[in-house]
Protein backbone atom coordinates (compact mmCIF):
# COMPACT_ATOMS: atom_id res chain seq x y z
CA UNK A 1 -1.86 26.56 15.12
CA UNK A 2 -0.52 23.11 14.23
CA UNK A 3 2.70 22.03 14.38
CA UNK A 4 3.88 21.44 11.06
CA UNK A 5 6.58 18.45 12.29
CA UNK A 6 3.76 16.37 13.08
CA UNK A 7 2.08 13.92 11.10
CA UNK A 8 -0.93 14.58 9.34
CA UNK A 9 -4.32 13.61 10.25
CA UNK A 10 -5.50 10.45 8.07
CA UNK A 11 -8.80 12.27 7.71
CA UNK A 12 -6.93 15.21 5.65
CA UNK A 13 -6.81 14.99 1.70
CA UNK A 14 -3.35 14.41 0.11
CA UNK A 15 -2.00 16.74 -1.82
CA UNK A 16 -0.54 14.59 -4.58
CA UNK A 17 -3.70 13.71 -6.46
CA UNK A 18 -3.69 10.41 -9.37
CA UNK A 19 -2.61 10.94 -12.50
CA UNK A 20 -5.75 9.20 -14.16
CA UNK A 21 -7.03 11.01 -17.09
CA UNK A 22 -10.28 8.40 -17.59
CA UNK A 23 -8.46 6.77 -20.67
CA UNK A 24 -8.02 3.41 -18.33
CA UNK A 25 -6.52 0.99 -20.60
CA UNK A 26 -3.55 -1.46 -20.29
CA UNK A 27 -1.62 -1.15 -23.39
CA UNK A 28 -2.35 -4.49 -25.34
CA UNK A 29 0.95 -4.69 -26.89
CA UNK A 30 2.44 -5.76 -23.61
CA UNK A 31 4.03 -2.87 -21.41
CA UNK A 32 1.97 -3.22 -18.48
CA UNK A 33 0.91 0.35 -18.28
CA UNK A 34 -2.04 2.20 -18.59
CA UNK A 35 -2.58 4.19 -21.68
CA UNK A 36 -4.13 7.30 -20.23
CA UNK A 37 -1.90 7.61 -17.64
CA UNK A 38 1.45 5.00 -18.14
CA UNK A 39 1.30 3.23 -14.35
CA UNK A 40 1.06 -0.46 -14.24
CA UNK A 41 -1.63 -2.20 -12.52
CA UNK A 42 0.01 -2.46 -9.35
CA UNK A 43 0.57 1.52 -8.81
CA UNK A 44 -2.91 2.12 -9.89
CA UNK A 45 -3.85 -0.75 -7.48
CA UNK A 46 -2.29 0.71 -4.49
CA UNK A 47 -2.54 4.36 -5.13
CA UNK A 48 -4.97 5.08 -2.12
CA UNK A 49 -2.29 3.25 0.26
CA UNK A 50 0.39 5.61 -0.90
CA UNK A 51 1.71 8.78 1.46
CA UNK A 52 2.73 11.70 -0.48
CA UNK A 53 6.55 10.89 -0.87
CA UNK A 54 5.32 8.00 -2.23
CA UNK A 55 2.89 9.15 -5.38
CA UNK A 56 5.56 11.93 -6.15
CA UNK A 57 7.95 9.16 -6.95
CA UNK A 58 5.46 7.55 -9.19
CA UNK A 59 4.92 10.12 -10.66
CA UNK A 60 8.77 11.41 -11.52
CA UNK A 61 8.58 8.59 -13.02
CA UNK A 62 5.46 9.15 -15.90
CA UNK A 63 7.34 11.31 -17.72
CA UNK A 64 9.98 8.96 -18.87
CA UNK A 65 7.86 5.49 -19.51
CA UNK A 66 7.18 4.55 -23.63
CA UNK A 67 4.62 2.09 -24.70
């Protein structure tokens, strides 16, 4: 059995999956987000480089963002 206080293997899947819906869009009337699933560029950009801890926090976030 693993211990569960040590890191995961890079090989295993995360368990926070993207938000993306397919409706990949930046919103032309200028708030940087993505109409299908409201992150900006630069979240969707790094999205594979973020741990776990990481996307949750983006994702808190979704909720509250307005075009």
């Amino acid at each position: 059995m693993a211990d569960p206080s040590s890191p995961r293997p890079s090989s295993m899947a995360r368990r926070v999956m993207s938000p993306c819906i397919g409706i990949c869009m930046i919103d032309p009337k200028g708030s940087g987000l993505c109409l299908g699933c409201k992150r900006t560029v630069a979240e969707i950009g790094r999205w594979q480089t973020l741990d776990d801890p990481a996307r949750q926090a983006v994702i808190d976030q979704l909720p509250g963002r307005k075009f």
